[in-house]
C-alpha atoms as a PDB file:
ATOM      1  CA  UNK A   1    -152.301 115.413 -17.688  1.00  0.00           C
ATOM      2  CA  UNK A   2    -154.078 113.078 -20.332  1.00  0.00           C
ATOM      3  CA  UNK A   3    -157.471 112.102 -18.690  1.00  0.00           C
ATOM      4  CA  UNK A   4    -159.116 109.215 -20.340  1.00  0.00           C
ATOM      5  CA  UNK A   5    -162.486 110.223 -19.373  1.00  0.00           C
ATOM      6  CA  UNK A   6    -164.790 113.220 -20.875  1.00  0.00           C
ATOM      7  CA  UNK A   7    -165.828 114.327 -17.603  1.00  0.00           C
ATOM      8  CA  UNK A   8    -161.833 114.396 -15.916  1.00  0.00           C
ATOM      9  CA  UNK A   9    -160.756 115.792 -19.157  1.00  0.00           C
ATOM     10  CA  UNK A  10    -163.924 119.200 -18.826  1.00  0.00           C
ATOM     11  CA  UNK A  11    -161.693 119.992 -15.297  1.00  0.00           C
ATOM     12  CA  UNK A  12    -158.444 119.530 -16.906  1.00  0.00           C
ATOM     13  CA  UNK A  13    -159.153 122.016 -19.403  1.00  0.00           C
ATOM     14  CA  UNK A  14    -161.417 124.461 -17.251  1.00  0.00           C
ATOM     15  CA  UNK A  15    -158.483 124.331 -14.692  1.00  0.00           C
ATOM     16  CA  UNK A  16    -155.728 125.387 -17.467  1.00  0.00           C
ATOM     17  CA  UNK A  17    -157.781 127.781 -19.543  1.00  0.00           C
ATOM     18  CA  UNK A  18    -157.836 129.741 -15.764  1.00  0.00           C
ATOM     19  CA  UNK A  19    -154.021 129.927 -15.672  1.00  0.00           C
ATOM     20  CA  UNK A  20    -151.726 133.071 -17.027  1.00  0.00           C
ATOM     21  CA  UNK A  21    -148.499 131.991 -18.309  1.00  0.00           C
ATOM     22  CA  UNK A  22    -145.978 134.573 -19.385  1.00  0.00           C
ATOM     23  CA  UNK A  23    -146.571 135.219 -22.776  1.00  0.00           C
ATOM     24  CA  UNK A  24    -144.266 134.409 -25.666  1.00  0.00           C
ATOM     25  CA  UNK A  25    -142.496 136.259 -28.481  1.00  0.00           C
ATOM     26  CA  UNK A  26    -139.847 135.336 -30.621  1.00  0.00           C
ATOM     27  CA  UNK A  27    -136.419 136.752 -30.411  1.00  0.00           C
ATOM     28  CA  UNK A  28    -133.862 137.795 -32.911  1.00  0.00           C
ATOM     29  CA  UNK A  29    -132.706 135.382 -34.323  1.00  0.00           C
ATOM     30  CA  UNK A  30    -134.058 132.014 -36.803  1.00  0.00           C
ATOM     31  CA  UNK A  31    -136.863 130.075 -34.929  1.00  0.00           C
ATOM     32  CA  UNK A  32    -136.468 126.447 -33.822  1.00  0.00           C
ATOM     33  CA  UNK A  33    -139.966 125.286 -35.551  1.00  0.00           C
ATOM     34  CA  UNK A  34    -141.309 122.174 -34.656  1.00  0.00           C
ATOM     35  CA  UNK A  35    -144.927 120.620 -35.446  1.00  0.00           C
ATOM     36  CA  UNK A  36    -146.894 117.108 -34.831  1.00  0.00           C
ATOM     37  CA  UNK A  37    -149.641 115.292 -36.676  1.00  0.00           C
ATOM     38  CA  UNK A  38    -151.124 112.109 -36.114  1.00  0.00           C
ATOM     39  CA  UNK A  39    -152.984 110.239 -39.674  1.00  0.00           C
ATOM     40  CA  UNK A  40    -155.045 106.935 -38.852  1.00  0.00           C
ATOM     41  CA  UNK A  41    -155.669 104.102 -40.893  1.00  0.00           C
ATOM     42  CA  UNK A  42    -157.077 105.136 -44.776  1.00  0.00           C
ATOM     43  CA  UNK A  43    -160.915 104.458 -45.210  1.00  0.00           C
ATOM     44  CA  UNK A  44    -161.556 105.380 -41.447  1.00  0.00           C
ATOM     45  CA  UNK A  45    -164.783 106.319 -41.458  1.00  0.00           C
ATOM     46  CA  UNK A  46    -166.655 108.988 -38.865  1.00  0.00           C
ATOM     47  CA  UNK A  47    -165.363 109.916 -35.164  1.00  0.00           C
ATOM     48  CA  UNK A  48    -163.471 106.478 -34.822  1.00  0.00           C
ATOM     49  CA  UNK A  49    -163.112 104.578 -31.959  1.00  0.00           C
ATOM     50  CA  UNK A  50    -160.683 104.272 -28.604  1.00  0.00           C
ATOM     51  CA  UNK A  51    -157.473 102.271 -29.912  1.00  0.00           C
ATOM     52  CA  UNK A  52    -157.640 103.034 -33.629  1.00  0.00           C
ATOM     53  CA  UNK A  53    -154.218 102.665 -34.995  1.00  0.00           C
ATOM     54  CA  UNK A  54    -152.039 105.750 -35.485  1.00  0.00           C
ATOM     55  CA  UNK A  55    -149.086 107.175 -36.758  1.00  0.00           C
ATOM     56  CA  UNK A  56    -147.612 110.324 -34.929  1.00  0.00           C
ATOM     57  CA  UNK A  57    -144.933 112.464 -36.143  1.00  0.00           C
ATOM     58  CA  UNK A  58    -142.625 115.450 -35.263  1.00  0.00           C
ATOM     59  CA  UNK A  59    -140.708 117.434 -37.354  1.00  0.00           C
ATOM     60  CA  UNK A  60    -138.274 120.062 -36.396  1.00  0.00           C
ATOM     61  CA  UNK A  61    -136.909 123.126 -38.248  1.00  0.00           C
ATOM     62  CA  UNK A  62    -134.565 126.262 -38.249  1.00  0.00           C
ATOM     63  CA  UNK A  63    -134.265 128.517 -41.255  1.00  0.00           C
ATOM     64  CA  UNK A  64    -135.736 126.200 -43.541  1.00  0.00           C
ATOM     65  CA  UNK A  65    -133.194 123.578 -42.722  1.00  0.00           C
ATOM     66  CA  UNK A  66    -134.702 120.288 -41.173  1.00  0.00           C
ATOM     67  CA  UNK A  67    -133.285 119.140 -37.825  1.00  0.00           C
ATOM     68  CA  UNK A  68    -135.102 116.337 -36.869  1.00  0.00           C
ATOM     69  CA  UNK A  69    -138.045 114.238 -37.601  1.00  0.00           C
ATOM     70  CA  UNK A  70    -139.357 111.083 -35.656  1.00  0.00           C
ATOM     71  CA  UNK A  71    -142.655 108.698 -36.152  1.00  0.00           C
ATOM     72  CA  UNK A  72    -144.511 106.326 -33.849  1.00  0.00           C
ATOM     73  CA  UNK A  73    -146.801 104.148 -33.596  1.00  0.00           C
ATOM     74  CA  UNK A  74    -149.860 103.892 -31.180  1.00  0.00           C
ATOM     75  CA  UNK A  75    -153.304 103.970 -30.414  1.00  0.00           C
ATOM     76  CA  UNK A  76    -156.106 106.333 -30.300  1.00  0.00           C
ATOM     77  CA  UNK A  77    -157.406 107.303 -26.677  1.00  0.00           C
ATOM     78  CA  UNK A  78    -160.766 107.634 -27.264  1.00  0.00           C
ATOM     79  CA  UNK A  79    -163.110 108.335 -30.351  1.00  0.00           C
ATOM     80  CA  UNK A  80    -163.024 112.042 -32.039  1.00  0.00           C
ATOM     81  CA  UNK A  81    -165.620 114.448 -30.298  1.00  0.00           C
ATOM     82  CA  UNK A  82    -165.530 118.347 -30.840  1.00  0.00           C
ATOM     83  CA  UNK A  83    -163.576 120.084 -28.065  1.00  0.00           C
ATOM     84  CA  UNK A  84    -162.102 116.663 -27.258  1.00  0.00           C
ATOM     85  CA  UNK A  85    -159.514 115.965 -29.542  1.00  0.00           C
ATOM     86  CA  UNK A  86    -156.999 115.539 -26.412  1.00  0.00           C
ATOM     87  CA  UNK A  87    -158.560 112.714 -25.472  1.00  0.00           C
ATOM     88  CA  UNK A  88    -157.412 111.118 -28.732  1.00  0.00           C
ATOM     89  CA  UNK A  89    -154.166 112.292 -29.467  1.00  0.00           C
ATOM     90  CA  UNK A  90    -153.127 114.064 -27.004  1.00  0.00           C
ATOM     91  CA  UNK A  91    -151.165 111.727 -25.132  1.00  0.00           C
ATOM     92  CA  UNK A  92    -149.446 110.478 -28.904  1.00  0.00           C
ATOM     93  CA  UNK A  93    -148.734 114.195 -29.452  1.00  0.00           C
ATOM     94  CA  UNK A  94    -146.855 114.492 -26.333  1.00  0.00           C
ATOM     95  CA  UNK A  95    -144.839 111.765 -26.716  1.00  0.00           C
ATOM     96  CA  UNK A  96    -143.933 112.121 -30.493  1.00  0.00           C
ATOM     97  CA  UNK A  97    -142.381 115.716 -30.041  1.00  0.00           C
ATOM     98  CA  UNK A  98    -140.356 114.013 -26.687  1.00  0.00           C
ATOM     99  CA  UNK A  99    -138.613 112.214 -29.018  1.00  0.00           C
ATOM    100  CA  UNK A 100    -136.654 115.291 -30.698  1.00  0.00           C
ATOM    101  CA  UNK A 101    -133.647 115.939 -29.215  1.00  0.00           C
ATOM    102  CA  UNK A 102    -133.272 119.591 -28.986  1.00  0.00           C
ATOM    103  CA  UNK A 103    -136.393 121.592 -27.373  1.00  0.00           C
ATOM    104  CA  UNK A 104    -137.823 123.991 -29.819  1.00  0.00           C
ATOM    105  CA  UNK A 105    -139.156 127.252 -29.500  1.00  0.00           C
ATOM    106  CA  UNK A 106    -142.458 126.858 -30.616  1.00  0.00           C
ATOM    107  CA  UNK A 107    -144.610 124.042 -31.361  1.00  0.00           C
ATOM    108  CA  UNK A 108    -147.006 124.048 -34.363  1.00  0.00           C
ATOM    109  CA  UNK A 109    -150.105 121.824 -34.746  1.00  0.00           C
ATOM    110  CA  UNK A 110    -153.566 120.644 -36.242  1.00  0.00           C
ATOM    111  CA  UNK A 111    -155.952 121.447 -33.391  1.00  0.00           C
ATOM    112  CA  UNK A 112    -157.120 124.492 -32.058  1.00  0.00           C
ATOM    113  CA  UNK A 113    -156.469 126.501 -28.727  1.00  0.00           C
ATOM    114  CA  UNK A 114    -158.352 129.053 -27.376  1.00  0.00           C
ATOM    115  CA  UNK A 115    -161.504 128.867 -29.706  1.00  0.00           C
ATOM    116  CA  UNK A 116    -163.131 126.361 -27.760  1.00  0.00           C
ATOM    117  CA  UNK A 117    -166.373 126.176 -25.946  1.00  0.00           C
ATOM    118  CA  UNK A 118    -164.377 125.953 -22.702  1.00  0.00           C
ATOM    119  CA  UNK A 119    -160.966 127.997 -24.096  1.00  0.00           C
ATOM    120  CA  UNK A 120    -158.318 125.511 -23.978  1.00  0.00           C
ATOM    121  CA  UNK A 121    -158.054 123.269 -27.180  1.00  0.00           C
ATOM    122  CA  UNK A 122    -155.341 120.795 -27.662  1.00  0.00           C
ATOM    123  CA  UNK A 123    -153.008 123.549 -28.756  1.00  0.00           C
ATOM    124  CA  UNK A 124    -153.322 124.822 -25.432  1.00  0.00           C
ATOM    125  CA  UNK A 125    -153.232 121.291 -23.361  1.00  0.00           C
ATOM    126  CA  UNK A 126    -150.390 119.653 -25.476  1.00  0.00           C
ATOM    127  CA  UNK A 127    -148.309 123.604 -24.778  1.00  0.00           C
ATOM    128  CA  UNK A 128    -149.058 123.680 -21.036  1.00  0.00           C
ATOM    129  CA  UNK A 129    -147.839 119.557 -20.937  1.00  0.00           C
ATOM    130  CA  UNK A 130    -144.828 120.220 -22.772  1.00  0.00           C
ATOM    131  CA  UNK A 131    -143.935 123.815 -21.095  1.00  0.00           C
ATOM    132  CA  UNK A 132    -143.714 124.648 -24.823  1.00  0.00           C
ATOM    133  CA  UNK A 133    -145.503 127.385 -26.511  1.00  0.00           C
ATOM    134  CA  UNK A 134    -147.598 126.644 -29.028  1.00  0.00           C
ATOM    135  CA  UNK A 135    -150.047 127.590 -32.340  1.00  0.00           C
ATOM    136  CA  UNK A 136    -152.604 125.589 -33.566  1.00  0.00           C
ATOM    137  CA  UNK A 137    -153.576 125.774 -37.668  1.00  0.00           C
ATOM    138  CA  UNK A 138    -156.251 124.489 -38.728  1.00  0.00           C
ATOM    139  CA  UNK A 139    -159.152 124.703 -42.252  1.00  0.00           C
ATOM    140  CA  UNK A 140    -161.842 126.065 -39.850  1.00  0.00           C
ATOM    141  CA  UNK A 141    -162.649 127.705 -36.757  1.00  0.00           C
ATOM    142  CA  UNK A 142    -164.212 125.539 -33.685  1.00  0.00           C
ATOM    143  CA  UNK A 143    -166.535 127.966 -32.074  1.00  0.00           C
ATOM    144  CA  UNK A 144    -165.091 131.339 -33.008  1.00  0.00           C
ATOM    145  CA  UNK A 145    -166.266 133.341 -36.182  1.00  0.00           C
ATOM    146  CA  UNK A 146    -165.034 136.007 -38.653  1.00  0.00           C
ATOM    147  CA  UNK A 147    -165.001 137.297 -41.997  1.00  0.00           C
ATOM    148  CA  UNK A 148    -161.973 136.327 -44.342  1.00  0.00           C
ATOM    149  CA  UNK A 149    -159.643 138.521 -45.356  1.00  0.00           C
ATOM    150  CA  UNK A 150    -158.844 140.286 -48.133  1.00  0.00           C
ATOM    151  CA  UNK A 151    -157.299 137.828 -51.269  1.00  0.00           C
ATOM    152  CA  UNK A 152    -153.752 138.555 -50.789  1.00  0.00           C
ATOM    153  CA  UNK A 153    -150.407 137.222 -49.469  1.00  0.00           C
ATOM    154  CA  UNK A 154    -150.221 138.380 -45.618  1.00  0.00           C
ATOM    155  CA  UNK A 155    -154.305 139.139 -45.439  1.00  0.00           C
ATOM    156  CA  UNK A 156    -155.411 138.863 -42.144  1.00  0.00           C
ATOM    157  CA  UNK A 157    -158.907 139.132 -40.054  1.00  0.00           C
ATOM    158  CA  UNK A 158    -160.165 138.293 -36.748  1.00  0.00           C
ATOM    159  CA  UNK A 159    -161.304 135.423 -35.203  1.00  0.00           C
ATOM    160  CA  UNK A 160    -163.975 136.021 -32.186  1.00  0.00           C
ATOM    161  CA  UNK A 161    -166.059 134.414 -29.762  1.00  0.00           C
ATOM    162  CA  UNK A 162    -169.425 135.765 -29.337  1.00  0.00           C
ATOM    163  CA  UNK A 163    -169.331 138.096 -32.803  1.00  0.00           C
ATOM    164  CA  UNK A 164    -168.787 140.877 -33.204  1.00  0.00           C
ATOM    165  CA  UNK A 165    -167.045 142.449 -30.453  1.00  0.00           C
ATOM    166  CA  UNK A 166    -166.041 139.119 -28.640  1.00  0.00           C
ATOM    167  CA  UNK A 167    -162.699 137.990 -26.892  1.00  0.00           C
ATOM    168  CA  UNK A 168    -160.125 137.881 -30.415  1.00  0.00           C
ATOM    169  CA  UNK A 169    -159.407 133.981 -30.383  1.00  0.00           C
ATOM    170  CA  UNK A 170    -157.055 133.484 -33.355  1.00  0.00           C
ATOM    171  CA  UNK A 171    -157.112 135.041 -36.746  1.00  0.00           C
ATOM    172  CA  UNK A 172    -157.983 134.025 -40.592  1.00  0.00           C
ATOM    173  CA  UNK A 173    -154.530 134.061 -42.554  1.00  0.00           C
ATOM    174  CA  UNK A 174    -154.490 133.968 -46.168  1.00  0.00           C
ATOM    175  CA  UNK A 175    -150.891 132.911 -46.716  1.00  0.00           C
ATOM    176  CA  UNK A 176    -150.972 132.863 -50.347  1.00  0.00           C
ATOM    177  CA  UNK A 177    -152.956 134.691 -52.983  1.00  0.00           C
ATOM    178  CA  UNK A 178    -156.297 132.440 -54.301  1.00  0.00           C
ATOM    179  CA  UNK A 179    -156.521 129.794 -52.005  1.00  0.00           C
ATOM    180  CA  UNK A 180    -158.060 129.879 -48.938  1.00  0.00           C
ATOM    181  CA  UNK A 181    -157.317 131.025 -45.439  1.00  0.00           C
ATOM    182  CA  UNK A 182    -155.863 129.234 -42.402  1.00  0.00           C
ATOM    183  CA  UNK A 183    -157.342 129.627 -39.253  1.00  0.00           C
ATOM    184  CA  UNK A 184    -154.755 130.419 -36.975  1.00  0.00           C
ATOM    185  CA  UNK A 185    -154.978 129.800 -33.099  1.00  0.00           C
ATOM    186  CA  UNK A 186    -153.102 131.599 -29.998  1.00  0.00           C
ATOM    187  CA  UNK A 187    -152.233 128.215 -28.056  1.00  0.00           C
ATOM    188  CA  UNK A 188    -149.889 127.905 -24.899  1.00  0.00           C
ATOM    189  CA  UNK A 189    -148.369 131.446 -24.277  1.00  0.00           C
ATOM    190  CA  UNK A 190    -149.211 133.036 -27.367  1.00  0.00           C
ATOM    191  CA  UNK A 191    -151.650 135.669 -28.826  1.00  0.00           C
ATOM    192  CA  UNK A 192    -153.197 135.988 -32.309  1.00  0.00           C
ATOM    193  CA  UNK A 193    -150.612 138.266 -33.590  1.00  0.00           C
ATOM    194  CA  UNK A 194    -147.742 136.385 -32.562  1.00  0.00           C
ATOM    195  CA  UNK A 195    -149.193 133.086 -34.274  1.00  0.00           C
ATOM    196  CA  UNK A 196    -149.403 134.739 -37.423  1.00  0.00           C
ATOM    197  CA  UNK A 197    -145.966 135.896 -37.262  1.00  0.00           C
ATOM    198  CA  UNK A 198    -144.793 132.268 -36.970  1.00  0.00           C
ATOM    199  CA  UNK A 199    -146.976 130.888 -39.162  1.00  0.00           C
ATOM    200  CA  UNK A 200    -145.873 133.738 -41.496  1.00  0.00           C
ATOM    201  CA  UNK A 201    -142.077 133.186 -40.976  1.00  0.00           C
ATOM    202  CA  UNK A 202    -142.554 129.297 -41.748  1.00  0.00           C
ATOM    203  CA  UNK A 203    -144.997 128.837 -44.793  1.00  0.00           C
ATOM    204  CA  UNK A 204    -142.379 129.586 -47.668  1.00  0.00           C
ATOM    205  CA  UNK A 205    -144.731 129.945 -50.329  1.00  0.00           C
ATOM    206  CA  UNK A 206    -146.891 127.413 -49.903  1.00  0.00           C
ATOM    207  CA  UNK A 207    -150.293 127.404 -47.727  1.00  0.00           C
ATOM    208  CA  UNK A 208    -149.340 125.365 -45.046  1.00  0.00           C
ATOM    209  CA  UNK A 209    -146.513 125.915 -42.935  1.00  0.00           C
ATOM    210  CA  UNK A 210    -143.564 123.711 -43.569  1.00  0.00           C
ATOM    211  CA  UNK A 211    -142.675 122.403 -40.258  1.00  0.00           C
ATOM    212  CA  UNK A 212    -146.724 121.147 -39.930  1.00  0.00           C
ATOM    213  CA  UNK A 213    -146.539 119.714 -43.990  1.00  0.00           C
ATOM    214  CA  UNK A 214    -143.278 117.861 -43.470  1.00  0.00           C
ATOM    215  CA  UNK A 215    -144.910 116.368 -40.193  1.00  0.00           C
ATOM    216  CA  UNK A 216    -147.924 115.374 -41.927  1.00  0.00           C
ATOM    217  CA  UNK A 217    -146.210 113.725 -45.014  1.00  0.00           C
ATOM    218  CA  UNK A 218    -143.691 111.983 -42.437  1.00  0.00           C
ATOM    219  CA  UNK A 219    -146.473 110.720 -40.430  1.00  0.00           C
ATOM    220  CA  UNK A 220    -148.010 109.400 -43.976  1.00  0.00           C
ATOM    221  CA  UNK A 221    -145.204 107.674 -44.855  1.00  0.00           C
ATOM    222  CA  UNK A 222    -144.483 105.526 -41.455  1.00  0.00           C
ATOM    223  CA  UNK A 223    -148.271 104.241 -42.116  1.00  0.00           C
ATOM    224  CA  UNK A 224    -147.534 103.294 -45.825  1.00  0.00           C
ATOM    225  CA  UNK A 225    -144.525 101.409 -44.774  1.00  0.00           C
ATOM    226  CA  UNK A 226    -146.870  99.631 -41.737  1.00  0.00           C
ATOM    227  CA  UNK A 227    -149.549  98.883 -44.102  1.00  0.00           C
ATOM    228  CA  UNK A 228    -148.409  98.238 -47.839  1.00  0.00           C
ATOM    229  CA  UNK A 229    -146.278  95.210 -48.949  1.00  0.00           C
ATOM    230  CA  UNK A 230    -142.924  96.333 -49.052  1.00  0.00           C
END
């Protein structure tokens, strides 16, 4: 499910932004939360390059209470292109989150999923490999566009292809008072409302959710240990 060539990978995603998987909500009770992020070497310059060092992470969460968190080492796929970011993490991604050992109920991560020029960003790829749904949050929109929201806690506005009255993609969250909005993406199985209610339910006063800044600073770590002298 990881092509390794541009052209293979176009099909891939045409093929799975055709599908209709049951959607997602959550239940009662506390969320399992996880989320991924890959970091490459400091002082990498531009798009990169196929097999550029990297260090994947996954963290998992319930309630604010950390269950598990993993990092790897690999090696980029390809170089970074817009609307191709599968190509060059996707395959570290899916094998980084693997390695928790309880399945969680959501997957969070820094890519997009249905704003994309072809409706099926990594958020969506990485949920449809994994059978896991998924939300993608990320600074910016890909293709999709919207005014931001009012400056408060909970603030929310659309996110649409082909402005104004376009297919809602996602949605700009402002998850805390004078700072800026998220974008927020429906991935694998989920709509724009339901990814703001789990981004909502995991940010815990601070901008980013948790589950996604844990990941990150995990994934930061494991390369400081790989590349400064002990």
């Amino acid at each position: 499910m990881w092509p390794t060539q541009p052209e293979r990978l176009v099909e891939v995603q045409r093929a799975l932004a055709a599908r209709e998987p049951e959607p997602w909500a959550p239940g009662d009770g506390p969320l399992r939360v996880a989320a991924c992020w890959v970091c490459f070497p400091r002082g990498l310059a531009g798009p990169g390059t196929s097999g550029d060092r990297a260090w994947a992470a996954a963290v998992a969460m319930q309630g604010g209470r950390v269950l598990a968190r993993h990092s790897m080492t690999g090696r980029a796929g390809a170089a970074y292109a817009p609307g191709r970011l599968a190509l060059r993490i996707g395959a570290l991604c899916e094998t980084v989150v693997e390695l928790l050992a309880e399945r969680p109920d959501v997957l969070l991560l820094d890519a997009t999923g249905r704003d994309h020029p072809r409706r099926c960003g990594l958020a969506v790829h990485l949920g449809a490999v994994l059978d896991l749904p998924t939300v993608g949050v990320t600074h910016r929109p890909l293709v999709a566009g919207g005014a931001w929201p009012d400056d408060e806690d909970g603030a929310w506005s659309s996110l649409r292809i082909d402005q104004p009255d376009g297919e809602e993609v996602g949605r700009w969250l402002r998850t805390r008072a004078g700072t800026r909005p998220l974008a927020v993406h429906a991935g694998w199985r989920t709509d724009p409302a339901t990814a703001v209610a789990v981004v909502r339910a995991t940010t815990r006063g601070r901008r980013t959710p948790e589950p996604l800044r844990l990941a990150r600073q995990v994934a930061r770590r494991a390369r400081t240990a790989a590349t400064e002298p002990g």
